[in-house]
Protein backbone atom coordinates (compact mmCIF):
# COMPACT_ATOMS: atom_id res chain seq x y z
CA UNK A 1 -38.23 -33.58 -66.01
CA UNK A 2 -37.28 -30.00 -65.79
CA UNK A 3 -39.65 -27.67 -63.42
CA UNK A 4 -40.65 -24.32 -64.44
CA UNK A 5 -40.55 -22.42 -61.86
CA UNK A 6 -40.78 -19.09 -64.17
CA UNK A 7 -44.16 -20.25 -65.00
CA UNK A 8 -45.37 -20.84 -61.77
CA UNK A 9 -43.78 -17.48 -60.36
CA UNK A 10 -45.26 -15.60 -63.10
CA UNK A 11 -48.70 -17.24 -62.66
CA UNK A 12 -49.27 -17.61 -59.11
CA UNK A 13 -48.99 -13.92 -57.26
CA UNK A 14 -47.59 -14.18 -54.31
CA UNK A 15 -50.27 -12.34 -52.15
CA UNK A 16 -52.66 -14.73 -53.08
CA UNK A 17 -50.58 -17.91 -51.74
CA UNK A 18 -49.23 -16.57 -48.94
CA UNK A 19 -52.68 -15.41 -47.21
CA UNK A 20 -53.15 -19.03 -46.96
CA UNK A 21 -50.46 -19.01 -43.86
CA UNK A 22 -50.85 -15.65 -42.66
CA UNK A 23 -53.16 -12.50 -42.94
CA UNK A 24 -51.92 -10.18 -45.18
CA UNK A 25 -52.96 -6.39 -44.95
CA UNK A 26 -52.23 -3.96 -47.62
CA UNK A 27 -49.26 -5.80 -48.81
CA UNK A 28 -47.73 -6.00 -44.71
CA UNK A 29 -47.88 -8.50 -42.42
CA UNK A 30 -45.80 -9.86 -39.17
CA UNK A 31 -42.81 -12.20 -40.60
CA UNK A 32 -43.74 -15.82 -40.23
CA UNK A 33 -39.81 -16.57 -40.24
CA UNK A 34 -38.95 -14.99 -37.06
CA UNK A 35 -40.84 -13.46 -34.13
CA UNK A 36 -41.81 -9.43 -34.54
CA UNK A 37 -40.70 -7.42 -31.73
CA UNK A 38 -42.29 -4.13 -32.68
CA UNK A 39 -43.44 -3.17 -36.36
CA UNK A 40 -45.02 -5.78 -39.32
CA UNK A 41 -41.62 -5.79 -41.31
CA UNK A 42 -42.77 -8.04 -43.60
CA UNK A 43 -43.61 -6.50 -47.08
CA UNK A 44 -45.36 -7.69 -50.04
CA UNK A 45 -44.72 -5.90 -53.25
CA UNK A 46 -44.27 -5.80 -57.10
CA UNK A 47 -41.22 -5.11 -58.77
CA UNK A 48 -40.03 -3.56 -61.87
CA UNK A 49 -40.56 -6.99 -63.57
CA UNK A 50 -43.90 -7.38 -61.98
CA UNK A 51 -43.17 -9.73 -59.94
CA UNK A 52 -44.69 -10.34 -56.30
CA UNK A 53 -41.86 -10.56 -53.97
CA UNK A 54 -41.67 -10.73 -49.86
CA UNK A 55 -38.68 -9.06 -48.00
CA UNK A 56 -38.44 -8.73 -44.41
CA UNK A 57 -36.90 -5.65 -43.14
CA UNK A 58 -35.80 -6.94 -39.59
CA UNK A 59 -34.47 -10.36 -40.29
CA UNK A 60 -33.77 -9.97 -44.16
CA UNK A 61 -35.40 -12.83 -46.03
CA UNK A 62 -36.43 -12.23 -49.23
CA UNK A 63 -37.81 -14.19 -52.06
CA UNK A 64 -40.90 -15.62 -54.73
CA UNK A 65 -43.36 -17.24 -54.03
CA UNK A 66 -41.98 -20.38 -54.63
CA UNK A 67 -39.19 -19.33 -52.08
CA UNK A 68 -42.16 -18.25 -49.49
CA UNK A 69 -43.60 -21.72 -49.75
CA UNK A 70 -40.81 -23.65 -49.71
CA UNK A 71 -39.16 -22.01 -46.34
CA UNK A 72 -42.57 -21.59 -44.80
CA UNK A 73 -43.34 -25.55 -45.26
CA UNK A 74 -39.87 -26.86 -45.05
CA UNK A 75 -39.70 -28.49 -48.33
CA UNK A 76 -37.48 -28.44 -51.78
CA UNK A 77 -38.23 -25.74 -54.51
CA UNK A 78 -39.60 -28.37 -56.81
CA UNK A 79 -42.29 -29.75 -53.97
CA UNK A 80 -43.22 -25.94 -53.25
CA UNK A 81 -44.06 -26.34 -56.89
CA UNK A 82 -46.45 -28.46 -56.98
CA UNK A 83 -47.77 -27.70 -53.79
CA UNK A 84 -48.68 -24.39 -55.49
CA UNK A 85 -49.58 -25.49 -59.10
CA UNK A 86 -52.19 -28.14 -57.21
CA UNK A 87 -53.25 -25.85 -54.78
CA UNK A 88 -52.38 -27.93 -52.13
CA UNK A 89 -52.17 -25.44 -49.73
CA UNK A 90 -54.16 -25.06 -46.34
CA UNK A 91 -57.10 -23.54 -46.22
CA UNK A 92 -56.66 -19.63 -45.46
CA UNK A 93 -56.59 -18.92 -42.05
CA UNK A 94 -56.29 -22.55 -41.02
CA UNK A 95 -52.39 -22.68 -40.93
CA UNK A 96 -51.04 -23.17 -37.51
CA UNK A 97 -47.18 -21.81 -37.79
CA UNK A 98 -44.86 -23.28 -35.88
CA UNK A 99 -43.08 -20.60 -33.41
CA UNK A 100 -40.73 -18.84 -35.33
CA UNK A 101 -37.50 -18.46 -33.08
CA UNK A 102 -37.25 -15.41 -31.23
CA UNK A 103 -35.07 -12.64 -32.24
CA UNK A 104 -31.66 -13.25 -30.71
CA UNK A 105 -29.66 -10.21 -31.56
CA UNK A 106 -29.08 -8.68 -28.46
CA UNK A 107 -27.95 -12.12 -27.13
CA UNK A 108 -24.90 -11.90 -29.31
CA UNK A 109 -22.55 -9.23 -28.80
CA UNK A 110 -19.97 -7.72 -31.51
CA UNK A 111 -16.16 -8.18 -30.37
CA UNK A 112 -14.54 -5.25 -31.51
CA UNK A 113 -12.09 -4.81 -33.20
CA UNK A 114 -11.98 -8.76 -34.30
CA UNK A 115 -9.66 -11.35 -32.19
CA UNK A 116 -6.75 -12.88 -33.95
CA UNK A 117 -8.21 -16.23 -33.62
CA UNK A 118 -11.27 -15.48 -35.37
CA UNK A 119 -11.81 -17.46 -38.78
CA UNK A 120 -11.74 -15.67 -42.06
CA UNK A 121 -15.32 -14.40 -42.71
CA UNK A 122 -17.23 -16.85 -45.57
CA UNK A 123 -20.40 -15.26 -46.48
CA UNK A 124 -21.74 -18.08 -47.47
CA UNK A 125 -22.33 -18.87 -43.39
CA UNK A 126 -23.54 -15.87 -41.90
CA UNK A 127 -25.32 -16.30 -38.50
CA UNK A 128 -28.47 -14.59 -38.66
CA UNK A 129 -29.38 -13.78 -35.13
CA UNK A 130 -32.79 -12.21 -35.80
CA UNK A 131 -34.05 -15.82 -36.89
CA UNK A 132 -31.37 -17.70 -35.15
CA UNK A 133 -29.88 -19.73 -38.27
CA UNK A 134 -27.36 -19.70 -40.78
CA UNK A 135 -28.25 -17.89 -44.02
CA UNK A 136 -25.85 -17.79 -47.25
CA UNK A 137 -25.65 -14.56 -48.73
CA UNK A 138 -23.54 -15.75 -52.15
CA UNK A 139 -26.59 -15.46 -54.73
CA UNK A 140 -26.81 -12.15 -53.45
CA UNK A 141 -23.74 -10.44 -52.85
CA UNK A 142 -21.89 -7.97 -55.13
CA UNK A 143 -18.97 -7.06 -52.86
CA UNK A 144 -17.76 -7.26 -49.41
CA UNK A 145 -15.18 -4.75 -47.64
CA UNK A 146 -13.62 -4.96 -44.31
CA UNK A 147 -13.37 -1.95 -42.21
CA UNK A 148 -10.50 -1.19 -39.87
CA UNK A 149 -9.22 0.45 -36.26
CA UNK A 150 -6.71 3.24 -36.38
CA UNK A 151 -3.87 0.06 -35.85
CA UNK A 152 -5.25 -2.03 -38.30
CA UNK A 153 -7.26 -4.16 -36.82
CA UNK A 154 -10.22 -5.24 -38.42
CA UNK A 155 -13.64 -4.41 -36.79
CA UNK A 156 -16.11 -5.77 -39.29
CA UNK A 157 -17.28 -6.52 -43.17
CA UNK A 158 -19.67 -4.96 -45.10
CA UNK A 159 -21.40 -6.44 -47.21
CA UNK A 160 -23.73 -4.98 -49.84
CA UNK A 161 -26.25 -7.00 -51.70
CA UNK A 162 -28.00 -6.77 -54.73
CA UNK A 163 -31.74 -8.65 -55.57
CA UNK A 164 -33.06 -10.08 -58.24
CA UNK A 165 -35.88 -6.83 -58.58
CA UNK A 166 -32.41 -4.27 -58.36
CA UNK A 167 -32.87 -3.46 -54.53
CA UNK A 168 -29.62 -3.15 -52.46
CA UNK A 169 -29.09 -3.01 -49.19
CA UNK A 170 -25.28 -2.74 -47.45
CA UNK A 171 -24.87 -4.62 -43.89
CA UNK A 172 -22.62 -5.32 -41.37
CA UNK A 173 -21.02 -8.42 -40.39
CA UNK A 174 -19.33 -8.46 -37.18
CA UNK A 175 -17.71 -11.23 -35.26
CA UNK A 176 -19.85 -11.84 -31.85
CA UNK A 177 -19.88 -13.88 -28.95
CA UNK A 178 -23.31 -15.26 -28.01
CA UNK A 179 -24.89 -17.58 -25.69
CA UNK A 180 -22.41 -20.62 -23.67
CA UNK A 181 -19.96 -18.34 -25.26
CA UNK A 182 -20.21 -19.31 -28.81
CA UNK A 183 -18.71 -17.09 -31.56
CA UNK A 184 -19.69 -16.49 -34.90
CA UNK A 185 -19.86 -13.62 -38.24
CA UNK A 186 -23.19 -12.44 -37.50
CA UNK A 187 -25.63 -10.21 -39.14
CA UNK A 188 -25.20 -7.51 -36.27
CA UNK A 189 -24.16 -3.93 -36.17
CA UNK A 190 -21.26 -2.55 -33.73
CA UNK A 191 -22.81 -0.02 -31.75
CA UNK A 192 -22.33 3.72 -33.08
CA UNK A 193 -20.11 5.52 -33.84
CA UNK A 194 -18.76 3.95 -36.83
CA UNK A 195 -14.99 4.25 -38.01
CA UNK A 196 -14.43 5.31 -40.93
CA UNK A 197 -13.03 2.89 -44.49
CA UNK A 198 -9.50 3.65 -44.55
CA UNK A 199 -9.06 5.01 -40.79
CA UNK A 200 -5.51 2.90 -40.50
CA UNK A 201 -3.90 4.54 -43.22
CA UNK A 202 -5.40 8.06 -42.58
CA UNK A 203 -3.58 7.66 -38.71
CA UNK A 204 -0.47 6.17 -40.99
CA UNK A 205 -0.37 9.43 -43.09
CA UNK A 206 -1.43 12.54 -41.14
CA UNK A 207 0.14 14.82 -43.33
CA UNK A 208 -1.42 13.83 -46.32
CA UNK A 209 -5.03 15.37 -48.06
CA UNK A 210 -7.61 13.63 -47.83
CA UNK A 211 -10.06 12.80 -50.31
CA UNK A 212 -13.50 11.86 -48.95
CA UNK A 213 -15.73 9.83 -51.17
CA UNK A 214 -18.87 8.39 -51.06
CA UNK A 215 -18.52 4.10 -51.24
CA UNK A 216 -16.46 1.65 -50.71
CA UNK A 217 -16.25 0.89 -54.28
CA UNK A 218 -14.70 4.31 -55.17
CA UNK A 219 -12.24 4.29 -52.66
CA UNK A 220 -11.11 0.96 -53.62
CA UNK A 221 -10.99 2.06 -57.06
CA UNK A 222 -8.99 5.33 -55.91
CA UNK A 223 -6.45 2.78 -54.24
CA UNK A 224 -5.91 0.64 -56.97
CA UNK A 225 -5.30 3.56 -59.81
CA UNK A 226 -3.28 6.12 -57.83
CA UNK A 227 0.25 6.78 -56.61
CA UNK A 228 -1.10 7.19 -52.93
CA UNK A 229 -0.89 10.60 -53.03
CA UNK A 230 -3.78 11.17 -51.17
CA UNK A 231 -5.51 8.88 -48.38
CA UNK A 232 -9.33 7.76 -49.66
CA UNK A 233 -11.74 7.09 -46.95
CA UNK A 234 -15.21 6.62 -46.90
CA UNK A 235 -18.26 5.86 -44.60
CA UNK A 236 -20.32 2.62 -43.55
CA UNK A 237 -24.01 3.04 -44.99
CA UNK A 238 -25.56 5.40 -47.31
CA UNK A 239 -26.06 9.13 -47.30
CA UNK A 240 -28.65 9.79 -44.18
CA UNK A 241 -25.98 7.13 -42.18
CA UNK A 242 -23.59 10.08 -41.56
CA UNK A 243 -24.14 10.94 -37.87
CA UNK A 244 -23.36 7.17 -36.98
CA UNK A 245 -19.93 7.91 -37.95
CA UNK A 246 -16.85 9.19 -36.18
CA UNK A 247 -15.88 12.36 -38.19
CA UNK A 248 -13.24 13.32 -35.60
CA UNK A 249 -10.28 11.57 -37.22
CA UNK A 250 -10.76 14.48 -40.46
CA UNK A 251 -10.91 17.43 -37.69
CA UNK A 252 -7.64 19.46 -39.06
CA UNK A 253 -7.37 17.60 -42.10
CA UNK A 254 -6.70 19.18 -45.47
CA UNK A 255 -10.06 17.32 -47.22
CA UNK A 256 -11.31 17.20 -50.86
CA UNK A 257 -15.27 16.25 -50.53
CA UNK A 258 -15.57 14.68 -54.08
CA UNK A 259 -19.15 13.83 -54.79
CA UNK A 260 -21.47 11.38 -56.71
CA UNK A 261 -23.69 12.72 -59.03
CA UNK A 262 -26.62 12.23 -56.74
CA UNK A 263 -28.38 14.80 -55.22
CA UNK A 264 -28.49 13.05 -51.89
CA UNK A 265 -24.84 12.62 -51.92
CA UNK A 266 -23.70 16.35 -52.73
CA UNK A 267 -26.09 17.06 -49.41
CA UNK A 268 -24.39 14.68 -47.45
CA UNK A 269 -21.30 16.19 -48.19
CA UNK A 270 -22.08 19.69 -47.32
CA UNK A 271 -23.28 18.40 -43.65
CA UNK A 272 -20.06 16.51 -43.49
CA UNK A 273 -18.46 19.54 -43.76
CA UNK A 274 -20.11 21.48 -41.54
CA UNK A 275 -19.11 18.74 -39.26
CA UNK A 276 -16.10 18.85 -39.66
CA UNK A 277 -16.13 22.39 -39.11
CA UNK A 278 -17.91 22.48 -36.18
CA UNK A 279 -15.76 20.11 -34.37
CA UNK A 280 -12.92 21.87 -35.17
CA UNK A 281 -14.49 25.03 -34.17
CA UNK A 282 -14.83 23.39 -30.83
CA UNK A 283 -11.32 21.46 -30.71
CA UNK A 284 -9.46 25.20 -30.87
């Protein structure tokens, strides 16, 4: 027999069951799937579909309700189920919660750029250091781009990800070494400042314009549809990311700043520029 879990998504909100493992205040609460170090990261909220959905904003998890109560009590989708649908659930404020594990981040350390040795990245085993396990990011993912060193080295993936309500968030994947000197992809940013997409060829060509844009997706579309007339690059993160990035490699560079047509975009531009400027104001 088929279960619907539609129904039960629909019909159950989520605030309701999951204030029967931890308190819940206007829609925020500490994570229950790894230990807080600082803020309650863990958000409660309806989306566009009206749906109640949780997302962490430390360690990333996300889900339904019938996601919540299956990873909270360690069972299959279809037990969470009817767990829920016979409200077989504790008593609220009765749950004892097993220690989440502690947040392991700065445990592992990015190797940058990448050794030779390491394996091709699979994002469907991504070390998640913040709750010290192995998440798969496939349902999720729309695309994944690696970013390299000046010789071509690769010094991590980014990976953006899309959710069932429309959010998207873009994050980087590096390769670390971690405790008993273990090594893994891992959820975990290289310190700033970040290279730029395309740095390699921009060294390759310095003679060439530059066009600037403003994803990875457009400059992989650039590459793909012209003659390589002009060297693409781009930056990790989204338009208030800019001063984690190394602008020093466009200092003296003829550049063409083509925008989005977002606001937020055309004014990340203009302080890209000025940037630019400013640095090369103080080179000469």
């Amino acid at each position: 027999m088929s279960v619907d879990f539609q129904n039960v998504i629909e019909k159950f909100p989520l605030t309701e069951v999951a204030s029967h493992y931890i308190p819940i205040n206007k829609n925020l609460a500490n994570c229950p799937f790894h230990r807080e170090s600082q803020a309650q990261n863990f958000h409660v909220y309806r989306g566009f579909d009206e749906i109640e959905r949780y997302r962490c904003l430390e360690c990333h998890e996300y889900g339904d309700v019938v996601e919540f109560v299956s990873l909270i009590e360690h069972c299959t989708k279809s037990e969470a189920v009817e767990k829920i649908k016979t409200s077989n659930l504790p008593l609220p404020s009765s749950w004892v919660l097993e220690d989440p594990p502690y947040d392991q981040s700065k445990a592992w350390s990015p190797m940058i750029p990448s050794p030779h040795e390491a394996p091709g990245y699979n994002w469907e085993l991504t070390y998640n250091p913040v709750r010290s396990t192995l998440v798969d990011l496939g349902p999720y993912i729309f695309r994944s781009d690696p970013y390299h060193d000046h010789e071509g080295l690769l010094m991590f993936w980014v990976v953006r990800l899309t959710f069932n309500d429309g959010f998207q968030v873009a994050l980087q994947v590096t390769w670390c070494v971690g405790p008993k000197n273990e090594q893994k992809w891992c959820l975990r940013e290289m310190e700033p400042k970040f290279p730029l997409m395309g740095l390699d060829a921009l060294v390759a060509d310095p003679a060439k314009y530059v066009l600037l844009l403003g994803s990875e997706e457009d400059k992989s579309e650039h590459d793909r549809n012209t003659d390589g007339g002009a060297v693409a690059v781009t930056w990790f993160g989204d338009d208030a990311d800019i001063a984690k990035t190394d602008w020093a490699p466009l200092v003296g560079r003829k550049i063409i700043y083509l925008c989005s047509d977002s606001e937020s975009n055309r004014r990340a531009m203009q302080r890209i520029f000025k940037i630019v400027e400013i640095e090369k104001a103080g080179s000469g």
